[in-house]
C-alpha atoms as a PDB file:
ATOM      1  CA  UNK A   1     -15.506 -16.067  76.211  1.00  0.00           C
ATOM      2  CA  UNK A   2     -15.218 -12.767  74.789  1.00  0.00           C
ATOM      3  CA  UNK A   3     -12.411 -11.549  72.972  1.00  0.00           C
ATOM      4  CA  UNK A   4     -10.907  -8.973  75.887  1.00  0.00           C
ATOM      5  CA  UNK A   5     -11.257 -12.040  78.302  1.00  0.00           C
ATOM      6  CA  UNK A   6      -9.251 -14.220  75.155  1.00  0.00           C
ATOM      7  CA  UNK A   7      -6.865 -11.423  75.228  1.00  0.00           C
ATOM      8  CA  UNK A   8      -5.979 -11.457  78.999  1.00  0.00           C
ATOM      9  CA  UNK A   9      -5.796 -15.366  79.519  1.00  0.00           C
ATOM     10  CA  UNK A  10      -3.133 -15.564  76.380  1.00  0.00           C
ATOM     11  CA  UNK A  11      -1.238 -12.664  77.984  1.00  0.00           C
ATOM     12  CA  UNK A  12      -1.097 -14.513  81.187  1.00  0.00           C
ATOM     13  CA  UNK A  13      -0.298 -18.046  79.826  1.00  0.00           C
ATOM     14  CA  UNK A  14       2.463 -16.971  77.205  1.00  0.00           C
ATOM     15  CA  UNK A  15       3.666 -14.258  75.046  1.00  0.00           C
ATOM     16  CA  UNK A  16       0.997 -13.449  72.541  1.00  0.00           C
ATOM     17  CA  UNK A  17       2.633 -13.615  68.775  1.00  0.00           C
ATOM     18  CA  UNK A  18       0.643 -11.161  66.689  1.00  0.00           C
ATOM     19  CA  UNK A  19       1.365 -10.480  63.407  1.00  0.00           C
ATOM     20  CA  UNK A  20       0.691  -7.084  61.726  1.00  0.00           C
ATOM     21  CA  UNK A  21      -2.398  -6.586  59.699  1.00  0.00           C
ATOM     22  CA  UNK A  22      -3.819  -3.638  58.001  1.00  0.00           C
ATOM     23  CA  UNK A  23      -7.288  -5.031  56.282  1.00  0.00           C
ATOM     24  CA  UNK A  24      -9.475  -7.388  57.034  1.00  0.00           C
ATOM     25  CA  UNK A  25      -8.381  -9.567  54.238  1.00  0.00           C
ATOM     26  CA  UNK A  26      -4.801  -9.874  55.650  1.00  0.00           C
ATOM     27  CA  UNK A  27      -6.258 -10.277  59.259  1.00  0.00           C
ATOM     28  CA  UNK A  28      -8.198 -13.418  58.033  1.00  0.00           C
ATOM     29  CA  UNK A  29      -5.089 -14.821  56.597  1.00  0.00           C
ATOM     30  CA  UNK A  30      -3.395 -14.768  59.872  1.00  0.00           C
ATOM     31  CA  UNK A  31      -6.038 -15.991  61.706  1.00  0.00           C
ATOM     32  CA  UNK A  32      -6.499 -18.879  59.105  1.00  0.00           C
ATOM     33  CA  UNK A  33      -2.400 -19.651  59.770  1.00  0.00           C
ATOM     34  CA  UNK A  34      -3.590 -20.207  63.078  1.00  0.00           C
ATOM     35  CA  UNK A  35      -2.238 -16.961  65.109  1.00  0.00           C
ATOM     36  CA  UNK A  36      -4.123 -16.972  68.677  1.00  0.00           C
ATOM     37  CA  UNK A  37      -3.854 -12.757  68.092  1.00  0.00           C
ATOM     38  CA  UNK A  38      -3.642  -9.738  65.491  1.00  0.00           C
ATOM     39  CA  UNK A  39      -2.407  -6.602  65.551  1.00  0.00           C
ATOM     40  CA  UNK A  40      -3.902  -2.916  63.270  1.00  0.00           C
ATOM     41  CA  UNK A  41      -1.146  -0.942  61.909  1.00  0.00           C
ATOM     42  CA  UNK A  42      -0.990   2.430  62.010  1.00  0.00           C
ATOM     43  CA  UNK A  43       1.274   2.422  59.125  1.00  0.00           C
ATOM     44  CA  UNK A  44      -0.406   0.186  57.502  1.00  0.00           C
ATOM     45  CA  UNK A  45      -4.477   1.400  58.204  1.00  0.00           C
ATOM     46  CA  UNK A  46      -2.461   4.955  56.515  1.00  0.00           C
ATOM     47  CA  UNK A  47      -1.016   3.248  53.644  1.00  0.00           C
ATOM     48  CA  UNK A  48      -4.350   1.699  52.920  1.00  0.00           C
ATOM     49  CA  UNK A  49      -5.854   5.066  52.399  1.00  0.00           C
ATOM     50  CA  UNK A  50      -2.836   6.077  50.054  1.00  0.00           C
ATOM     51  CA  UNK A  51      -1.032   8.060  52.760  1.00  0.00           C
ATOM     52  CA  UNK A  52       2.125   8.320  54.983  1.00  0.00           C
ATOM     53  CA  UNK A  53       1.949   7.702  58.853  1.00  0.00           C
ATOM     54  CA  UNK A  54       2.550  11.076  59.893  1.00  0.00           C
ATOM     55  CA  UNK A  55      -0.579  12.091  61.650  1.00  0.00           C
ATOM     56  CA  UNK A  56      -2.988  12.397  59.023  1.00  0.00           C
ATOM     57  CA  UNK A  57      -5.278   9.393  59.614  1.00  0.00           C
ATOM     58  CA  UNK A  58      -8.549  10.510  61.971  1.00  0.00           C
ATOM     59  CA  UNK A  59      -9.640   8.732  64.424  1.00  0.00           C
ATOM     60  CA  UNK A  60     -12.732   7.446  62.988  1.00  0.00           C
ATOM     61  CA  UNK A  61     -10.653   6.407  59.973  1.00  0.00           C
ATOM     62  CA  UNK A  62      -8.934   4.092  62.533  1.00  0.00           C
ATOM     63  CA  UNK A  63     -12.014   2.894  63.932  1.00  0.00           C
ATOM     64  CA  UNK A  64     -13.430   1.918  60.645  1.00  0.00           C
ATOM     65  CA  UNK A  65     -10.610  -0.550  59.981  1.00  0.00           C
ATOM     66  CA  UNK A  66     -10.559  -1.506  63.754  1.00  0.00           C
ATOM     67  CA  UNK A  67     -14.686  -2.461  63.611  1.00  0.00           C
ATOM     68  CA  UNK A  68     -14.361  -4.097  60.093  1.00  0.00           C
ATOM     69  CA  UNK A  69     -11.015  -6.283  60.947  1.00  0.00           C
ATOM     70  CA  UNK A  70     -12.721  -7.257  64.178  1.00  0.00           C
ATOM     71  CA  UNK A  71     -16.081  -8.410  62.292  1.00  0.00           C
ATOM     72  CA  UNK A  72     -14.543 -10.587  60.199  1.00  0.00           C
ATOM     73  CA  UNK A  73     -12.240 -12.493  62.732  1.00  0.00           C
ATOM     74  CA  UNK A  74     -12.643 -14.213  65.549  1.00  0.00           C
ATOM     75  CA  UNK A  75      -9.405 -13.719  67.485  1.00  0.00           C
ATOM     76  CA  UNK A  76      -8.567 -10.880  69.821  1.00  0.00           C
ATOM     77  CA  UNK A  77      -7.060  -7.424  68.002  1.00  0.00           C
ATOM     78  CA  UNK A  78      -4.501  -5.452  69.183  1.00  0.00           C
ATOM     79  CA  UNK A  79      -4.789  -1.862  67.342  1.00  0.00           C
ATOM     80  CA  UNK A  80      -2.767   1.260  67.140  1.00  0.00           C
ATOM     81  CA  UNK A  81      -4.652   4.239  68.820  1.00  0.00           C
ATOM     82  CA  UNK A  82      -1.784   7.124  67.667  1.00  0.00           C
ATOM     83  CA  UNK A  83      -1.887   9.614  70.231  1.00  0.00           C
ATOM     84  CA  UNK A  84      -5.294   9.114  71.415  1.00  0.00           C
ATOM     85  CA  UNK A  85      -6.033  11.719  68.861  1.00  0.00           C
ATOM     86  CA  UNK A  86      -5.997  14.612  71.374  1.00  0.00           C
ATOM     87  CA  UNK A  87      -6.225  15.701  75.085  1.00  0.00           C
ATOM     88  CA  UNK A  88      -7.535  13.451  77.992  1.00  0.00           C
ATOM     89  CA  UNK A  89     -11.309  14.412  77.051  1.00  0.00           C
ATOM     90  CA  UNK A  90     -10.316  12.662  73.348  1.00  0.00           C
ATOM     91  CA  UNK A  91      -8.590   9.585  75.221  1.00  0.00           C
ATOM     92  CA  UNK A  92     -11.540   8.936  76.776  1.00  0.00           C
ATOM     93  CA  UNK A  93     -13.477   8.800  73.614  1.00  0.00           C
ATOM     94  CA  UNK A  94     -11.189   7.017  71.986  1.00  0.00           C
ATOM     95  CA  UNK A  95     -11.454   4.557  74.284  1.00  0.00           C
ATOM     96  CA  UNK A  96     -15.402   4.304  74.311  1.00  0.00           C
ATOM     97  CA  UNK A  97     -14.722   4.048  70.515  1.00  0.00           C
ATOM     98  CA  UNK A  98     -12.276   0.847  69.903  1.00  0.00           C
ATOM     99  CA  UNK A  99     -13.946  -0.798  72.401  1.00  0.00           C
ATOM    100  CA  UNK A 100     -17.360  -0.555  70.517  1.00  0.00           C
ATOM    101  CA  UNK A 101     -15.549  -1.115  67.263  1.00  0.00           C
ATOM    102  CA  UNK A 102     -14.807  -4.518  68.597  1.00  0.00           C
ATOM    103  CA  UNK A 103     -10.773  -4.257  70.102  1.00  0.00           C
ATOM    104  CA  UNK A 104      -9.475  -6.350  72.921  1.00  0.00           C
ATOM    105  CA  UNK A 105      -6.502  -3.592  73.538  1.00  0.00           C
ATOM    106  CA  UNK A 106      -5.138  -0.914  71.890  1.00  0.00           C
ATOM    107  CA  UNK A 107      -1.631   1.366  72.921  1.00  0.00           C
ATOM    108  CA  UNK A 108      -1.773   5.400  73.281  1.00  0.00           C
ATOM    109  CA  UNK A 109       1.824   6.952  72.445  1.00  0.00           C
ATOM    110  CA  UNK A 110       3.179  10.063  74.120  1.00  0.00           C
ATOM    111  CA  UNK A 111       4.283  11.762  70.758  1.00  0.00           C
ATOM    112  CA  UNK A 112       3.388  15.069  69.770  1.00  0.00           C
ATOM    113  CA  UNK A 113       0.191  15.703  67.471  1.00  0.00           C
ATOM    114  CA  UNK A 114       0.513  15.130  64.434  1.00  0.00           C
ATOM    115  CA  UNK A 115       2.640  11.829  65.150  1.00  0.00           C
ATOM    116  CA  UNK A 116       4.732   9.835  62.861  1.00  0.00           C
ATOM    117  CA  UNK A 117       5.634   6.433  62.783  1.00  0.00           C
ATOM    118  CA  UNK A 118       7.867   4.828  65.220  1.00  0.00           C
ATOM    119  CA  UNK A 119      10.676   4.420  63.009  1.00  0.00           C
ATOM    120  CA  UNK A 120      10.431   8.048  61.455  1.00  0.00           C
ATOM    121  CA  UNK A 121      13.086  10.736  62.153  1.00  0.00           C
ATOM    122  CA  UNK A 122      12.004  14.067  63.720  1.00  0.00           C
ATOM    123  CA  UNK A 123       9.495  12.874  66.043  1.00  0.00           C
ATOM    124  CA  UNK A 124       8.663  14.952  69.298  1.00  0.00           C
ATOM    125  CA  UNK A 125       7.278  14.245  72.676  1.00  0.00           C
ATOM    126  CA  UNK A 126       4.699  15.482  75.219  1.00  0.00           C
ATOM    127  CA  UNK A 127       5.808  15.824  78.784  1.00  0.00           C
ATOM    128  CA  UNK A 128       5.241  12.653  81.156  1.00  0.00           C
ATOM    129  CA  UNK A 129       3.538  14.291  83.990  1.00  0.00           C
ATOM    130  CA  UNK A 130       0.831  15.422  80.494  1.00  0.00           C
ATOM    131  CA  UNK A 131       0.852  11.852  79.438  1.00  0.00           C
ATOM    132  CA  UNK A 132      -0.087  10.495  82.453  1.00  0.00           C
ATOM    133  CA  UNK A 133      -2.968  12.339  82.536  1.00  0.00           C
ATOM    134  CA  UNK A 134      -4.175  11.436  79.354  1.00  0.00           C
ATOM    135  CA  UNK A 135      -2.802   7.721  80.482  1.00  0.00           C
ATOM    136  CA  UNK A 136      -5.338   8.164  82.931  1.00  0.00           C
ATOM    137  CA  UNK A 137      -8.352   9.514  81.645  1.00  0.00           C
ATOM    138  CA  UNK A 138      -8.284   6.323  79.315  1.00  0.00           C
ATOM    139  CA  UNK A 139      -7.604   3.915  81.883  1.00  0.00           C
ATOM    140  CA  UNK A 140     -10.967   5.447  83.532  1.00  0.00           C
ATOM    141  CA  UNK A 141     -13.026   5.566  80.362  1.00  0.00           C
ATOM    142  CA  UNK A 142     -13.043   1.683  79.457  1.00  0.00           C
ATOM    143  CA  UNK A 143     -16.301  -0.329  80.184  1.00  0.00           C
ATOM    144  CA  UNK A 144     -14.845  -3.352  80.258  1.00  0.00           C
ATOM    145  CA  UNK A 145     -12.316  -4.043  82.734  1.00  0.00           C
ATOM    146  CA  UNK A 146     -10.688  -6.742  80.342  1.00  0.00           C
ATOM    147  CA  UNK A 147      -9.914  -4.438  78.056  1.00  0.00           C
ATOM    148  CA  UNK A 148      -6.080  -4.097  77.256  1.00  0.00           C
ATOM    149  CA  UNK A 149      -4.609  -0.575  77.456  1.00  0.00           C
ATOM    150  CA  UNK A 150      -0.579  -0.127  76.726  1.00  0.00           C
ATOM    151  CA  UNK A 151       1.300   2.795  77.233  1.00  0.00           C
ATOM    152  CA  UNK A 152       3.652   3.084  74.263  1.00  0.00           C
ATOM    153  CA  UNK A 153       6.970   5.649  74.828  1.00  0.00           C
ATOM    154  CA  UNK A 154       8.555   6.980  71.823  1.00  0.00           C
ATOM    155  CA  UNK A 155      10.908   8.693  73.865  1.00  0.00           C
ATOM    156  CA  UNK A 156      13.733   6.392  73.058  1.00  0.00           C
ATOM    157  CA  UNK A 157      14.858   8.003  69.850  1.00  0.00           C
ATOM    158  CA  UNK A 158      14.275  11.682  71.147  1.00  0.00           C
ATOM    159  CA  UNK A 159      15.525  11.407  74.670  1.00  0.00           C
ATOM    160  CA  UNK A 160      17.679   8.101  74.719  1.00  0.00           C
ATOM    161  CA  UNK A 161      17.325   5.280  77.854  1.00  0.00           C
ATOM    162  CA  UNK A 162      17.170   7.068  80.835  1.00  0.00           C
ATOM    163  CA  UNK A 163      14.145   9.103  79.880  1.00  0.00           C
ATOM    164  CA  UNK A 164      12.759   6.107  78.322  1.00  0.00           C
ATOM    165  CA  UNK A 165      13.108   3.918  81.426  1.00  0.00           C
ATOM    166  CA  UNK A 166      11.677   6.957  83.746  1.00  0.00           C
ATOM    167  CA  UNK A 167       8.497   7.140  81.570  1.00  0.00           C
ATOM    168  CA  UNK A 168       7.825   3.374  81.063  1.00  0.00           C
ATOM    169  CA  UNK A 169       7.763   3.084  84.705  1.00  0.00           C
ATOM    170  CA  UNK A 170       5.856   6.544  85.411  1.00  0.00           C
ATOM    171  CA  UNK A 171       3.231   4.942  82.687  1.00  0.00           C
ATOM    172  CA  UNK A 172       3.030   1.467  84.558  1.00  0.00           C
ATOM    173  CA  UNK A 173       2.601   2.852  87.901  1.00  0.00           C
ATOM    174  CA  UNK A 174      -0.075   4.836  86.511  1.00  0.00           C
ATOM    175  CA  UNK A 175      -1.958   1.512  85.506  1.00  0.00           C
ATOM    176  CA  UNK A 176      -0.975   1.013  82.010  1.00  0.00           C
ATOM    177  CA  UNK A 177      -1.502  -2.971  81.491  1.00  0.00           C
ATOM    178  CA  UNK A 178       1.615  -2.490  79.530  1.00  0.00           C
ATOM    179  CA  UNK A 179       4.571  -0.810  78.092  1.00  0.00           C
ATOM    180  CA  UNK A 180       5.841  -0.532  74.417  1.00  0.00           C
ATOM    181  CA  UNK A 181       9.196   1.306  73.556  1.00  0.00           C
ATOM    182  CA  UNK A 182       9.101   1.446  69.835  1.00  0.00           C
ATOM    183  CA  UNK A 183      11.458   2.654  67.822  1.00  0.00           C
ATOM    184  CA  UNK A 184      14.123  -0.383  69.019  1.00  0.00           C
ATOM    185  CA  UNK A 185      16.491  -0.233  65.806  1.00  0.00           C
ATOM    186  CA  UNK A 186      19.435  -2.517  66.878  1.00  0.00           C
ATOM    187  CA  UNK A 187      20.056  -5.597  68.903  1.00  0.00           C
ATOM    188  CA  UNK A 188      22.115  -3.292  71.393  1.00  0.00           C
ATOM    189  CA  UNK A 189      18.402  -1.439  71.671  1.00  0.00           C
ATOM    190  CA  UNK A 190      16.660  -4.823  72.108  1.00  0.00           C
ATOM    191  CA  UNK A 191      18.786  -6.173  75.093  1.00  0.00           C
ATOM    192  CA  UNK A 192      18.517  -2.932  76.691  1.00  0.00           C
ATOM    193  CA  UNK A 193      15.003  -3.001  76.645  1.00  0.00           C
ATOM    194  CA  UNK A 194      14.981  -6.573  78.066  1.00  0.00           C
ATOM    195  CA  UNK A 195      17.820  -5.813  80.356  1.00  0.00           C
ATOM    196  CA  UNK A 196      16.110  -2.597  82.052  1.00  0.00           C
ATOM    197  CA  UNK A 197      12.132  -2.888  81.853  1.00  0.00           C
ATOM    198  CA  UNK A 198      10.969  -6.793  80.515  1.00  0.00           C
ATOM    199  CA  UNK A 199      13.579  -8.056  83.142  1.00  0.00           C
ATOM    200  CA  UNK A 200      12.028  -5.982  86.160  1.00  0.00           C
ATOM    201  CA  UNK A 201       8.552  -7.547  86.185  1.00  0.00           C
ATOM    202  CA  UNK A 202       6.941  -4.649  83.927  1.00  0.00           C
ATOM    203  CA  UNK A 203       4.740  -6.197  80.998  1.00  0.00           C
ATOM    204  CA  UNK A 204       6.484  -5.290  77.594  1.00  0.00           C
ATOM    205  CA  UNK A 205       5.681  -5.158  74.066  1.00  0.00           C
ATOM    206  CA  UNK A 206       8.226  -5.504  71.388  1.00  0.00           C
ATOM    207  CA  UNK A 207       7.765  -4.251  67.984  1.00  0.00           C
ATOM    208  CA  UNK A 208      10.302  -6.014  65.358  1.00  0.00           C
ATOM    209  CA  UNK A 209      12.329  -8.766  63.759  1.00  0.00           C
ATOM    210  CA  UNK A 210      15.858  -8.262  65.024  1.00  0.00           C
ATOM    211  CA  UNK A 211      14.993 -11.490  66.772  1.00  0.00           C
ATOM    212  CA  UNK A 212      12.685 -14.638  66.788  1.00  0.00           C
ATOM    213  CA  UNK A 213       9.708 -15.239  68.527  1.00  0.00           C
ATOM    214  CA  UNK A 214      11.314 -17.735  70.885  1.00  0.00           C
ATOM    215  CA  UNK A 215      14.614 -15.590  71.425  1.00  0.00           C
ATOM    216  CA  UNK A 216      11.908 -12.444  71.944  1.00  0.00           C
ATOM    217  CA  UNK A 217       9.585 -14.613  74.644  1.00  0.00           C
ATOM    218  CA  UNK A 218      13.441 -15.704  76.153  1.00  0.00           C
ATOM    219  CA  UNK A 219      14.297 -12.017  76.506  1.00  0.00           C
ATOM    220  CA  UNK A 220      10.955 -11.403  79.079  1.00  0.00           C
ATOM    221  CA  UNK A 221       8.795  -9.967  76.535  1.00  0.00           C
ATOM    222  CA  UNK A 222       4.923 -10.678  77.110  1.00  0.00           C
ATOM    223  CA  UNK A 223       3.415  -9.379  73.486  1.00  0.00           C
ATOM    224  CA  UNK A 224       5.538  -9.579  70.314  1.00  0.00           C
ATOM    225  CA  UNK A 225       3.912  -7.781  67.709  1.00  0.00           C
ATOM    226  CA  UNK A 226       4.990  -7.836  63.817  1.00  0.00           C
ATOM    227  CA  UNK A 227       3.593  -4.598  62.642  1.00  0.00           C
ATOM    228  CA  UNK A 228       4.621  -4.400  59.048  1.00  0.00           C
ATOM    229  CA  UNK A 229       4.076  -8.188  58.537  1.00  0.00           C
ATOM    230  CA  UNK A 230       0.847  -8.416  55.933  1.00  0.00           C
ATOM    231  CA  UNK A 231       1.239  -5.011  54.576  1.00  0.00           C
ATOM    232  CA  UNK A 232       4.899  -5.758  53.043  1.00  0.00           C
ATOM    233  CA  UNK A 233       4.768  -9.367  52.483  1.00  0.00           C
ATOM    234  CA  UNK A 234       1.926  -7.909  50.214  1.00  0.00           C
ATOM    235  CA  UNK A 235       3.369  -4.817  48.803  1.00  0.00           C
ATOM    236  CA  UNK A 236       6.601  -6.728  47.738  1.00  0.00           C
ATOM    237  CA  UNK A 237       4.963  -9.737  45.766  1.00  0.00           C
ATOM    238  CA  UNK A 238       2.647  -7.053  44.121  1.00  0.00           C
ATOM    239  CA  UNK A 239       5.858  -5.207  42.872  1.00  0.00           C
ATOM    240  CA  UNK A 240       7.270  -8.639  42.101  1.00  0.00           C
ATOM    241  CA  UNK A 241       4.171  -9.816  40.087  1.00  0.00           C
ATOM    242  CA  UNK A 242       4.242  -6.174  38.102  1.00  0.00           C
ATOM    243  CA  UNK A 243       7.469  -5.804  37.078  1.00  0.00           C
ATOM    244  CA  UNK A 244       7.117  -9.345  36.125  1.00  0.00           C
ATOM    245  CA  UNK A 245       4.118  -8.805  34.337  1.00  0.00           C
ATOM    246  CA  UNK A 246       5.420  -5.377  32.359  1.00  0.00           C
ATOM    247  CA  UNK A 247       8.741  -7.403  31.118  1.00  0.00           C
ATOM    248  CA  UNK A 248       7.081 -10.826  30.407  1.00  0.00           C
ATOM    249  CA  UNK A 249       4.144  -9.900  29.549  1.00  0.00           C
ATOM    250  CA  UNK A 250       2.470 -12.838  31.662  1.00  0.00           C
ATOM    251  CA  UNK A 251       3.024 -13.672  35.719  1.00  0.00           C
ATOM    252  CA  UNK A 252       2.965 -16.581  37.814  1.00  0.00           C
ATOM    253  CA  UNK A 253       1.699 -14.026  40.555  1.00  0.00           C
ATOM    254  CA  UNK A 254      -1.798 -14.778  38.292  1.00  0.00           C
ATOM    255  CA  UNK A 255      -4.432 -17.061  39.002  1.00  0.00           C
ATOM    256  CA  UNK A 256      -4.156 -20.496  37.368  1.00  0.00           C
ATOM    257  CA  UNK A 257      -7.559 -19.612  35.369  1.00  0.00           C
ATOM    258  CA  UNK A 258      -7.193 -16.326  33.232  1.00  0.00           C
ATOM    259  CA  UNK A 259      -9.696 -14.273  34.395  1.00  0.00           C
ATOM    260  CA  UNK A 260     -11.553 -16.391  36.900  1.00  0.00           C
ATOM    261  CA  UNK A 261     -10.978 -17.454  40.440  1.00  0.00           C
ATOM    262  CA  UNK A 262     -12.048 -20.961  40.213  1.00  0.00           C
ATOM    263  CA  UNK A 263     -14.438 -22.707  43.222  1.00  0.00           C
ATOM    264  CA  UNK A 264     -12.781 -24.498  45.917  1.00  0.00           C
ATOM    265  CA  UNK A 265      -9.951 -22.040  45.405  1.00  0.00           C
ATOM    266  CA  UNK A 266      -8.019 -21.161  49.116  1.00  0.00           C
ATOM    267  CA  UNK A 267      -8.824 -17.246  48.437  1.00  0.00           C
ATOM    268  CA  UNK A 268     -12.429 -17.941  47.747  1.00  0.00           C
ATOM    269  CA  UNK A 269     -12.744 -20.513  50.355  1.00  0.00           C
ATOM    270  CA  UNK A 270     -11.397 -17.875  53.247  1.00  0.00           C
ATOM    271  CA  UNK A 271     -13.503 -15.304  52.176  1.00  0.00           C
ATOM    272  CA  UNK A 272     -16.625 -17.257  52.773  1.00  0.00           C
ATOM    273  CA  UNK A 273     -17.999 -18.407  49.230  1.00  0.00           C
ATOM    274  CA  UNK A 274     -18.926 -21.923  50.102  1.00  0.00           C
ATOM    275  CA  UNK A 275     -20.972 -20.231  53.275  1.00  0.00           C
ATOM    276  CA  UNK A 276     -22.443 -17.614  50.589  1.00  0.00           C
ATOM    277  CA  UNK A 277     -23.437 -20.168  47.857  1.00  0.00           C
ATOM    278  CA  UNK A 278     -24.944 -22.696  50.888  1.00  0.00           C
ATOM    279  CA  UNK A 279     -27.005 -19.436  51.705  1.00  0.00           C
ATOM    280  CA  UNK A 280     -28.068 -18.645  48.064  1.00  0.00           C
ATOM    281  CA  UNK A 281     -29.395 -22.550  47.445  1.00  0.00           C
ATOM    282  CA  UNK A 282     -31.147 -22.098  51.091  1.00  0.00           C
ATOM    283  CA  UNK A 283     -33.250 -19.233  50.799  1.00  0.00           C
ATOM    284  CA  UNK A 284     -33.625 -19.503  46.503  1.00  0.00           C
ATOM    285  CA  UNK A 285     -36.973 -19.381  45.265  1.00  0.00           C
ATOM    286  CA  UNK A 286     -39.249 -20.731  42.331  1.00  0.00           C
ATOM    287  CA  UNK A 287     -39.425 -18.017  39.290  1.00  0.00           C
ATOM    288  CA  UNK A 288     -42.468 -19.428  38.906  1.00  0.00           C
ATOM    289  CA  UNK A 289     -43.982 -19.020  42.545  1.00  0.00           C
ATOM    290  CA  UNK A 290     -45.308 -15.361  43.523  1.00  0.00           C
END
C-alpha cells in the first residue's frame, strides 16, 4: 500500500492525529511513538534554516525537507505548501513537486505572497474567485488520484466568519479533499468552526491544542494536526539544558557518558546504528586480501 492510499483509508476510518515535525529526526520520533501520520511545518521547515515564517522559504527549500522527512519514515506526511508559491502555473508545479518528494497531501493557503504564519498579525488575502483557480490548477496537476490536497483559508483573522465560511465552502465545491481554517485562537473560534463547517459534512482540519484529540475528533474534525509539536518540545528543553548548563556548569539534559553516545542507546538505536554496524560486519573485508 502506498503511502497516499495509507493516507486516504486513515482519513476514512478515523481522524488522523498528526503531530508537527520539522526534520527528519523529529519525524522518526513520532513515528517511533507510534503516530499512524506526520505533519511538515512551515514554521518549523523556516526556523530550521534560521528564519521567520514570513514568506521567505522557496519552494524547493520546502521540498528538500518534504523528500528527506519522507525517506526516512514510513508513515504518510502531511506538509505545508505556503501559497503554492505563486500563480496557478506554480500550483501545478508544486504539486508535481511534493508528490515526487514523497507527500501523501499537502494544503495551499489563500494568503497573499509573501505569507506569514497562521498565527501572525498583518496577514492579507487573495480574492476567492483567484484562489479557486489556483485551487484548481492543483487539483488537475496531481498524478496520483490518492493524493491529499486541502484548501487552507486564512481569511478568519482578516475577514472574520462569514467570509471564512463562504470560502471554505467555495474551496470544497471546487474539489478540495479538505478545508483548514487556521488561525483558530480561542475555544469560542474552535466551536464555531465545528458548529458551521466540521458539522455540515465538509472534511476539516484543525490546527491546535485548545482541545484534546478526543474532544477535537468529538467536535467533527477529520485531521488534527499539532504543528508546533517537535519543534518546541525541542527548542524549550534546549533552552532548559543551556541555561542549566551556563549556571551549573553541568546538565542532566547530557548524555549519561561524557562525550560519547553509548551502543544500544534509544537515539542511536532510531537512527539506524545497529542496521549500519550489521552492514559494516556484512560487506567487511580481509586487509590482507586484494
Amino acid at each position: 500500500m502506498t503511502k497516499t492510499e495509507r493516507l486516504r483509508q486513515l482519513l476514512s476510518s478515523s481522524m488522523v492525529v498528526a503531530p508537527g515535525v520539522y526534520n527528519p529526526l523529529s519525524a522518526m520520533t513520532v513515528e517511533r511513538a507510534g503516530f499512524d501520520a506526520i505533519y511538515m511545518t512551515g514554521f518549523g521547515t523556516a526556523a530550521r534554516l534560521g528564519m521567520p515564517d514570513v514568506g521567505l522559504v522557496t519552494m524547493s527549500e520546502m521540498v528538500d525537507n518534504v523528500r528527506y522527512i519522507a525517506a526516512a519514515t514510513s508513515i504518510p506526511l502531511i506538509a505545508d505548501a505556503d501559497t503554492a508559491y505563486g500563480n496557478p502555473l506554480n500550483a501545478s508545479r508544486t504539486i508535481h513537486e511534493y508528490e515526487r518528494a514523497g507527500a501523501a497531501g499537502l494544503h495551499v493557503e489563500d494568503q497573499l505572497f509573501p505569507k506569514k504564519c497562521g498565527f501572525f498579525a498583518g496577514k492579507e488575502i487573495i480574492p476567492q474567485g483567484e484562489f479557486v483557480q489556483k485551487l484548481r490548477a492543483a487539483l488537475d496537476a496531481r498524478s496520483d488520484a490518492n493524493f491529499v490536497i486541502i484548501a487552507r483559508t486564512d481569511a478568519l483573522a482578516v475577514n472574520g466568519w462569514d467570509d471564512t465560511v463562504r470560502r471554505a465552502n467555495a474551496y470544497y465545491e471546487a474539489g478540495a479533499d479538505m478545508v483548514f481554517v487556521d488561525g483558530i485562537r480561542t475555544r469560542e473560534d474552535l466551536d464555531n468552526y465545528a458548529r458551521l463547517l466540521a458539522s455540515k459534512g465538509i472534511p476539516c482540519v484543525y490546527n491546535g491544542q485548545l482541545v484534546s484529540i478526543d474532544e477535537a475528533k468529538a467536535m467533527g474534525f477529520r485531521v488534527h494536526i499539532l504543528a508546533g509539536f517537535a519543534l518546541f518540545a525541542v527548542y524549550l528543553a534546549l533552552a532548559k539544558g543551556l541555561i542549566e548548563l551556563k549556571t551549573t556548569g553541568s546538565s542532566t539534559q547530557l548524555p549519561s557518558v561524557a562525550g560519547q553516545f553509548p551502543q544500544g542507546d534509544a537515539l542511536s538505536d532510531l537512527l539506524g546504528l545497529p542496521q549500519a554496524c550489521e552492514m559494516e560486519r556484512r560487506y567487511r573485508t580481509d586487509p590482507g586480501i586484494s
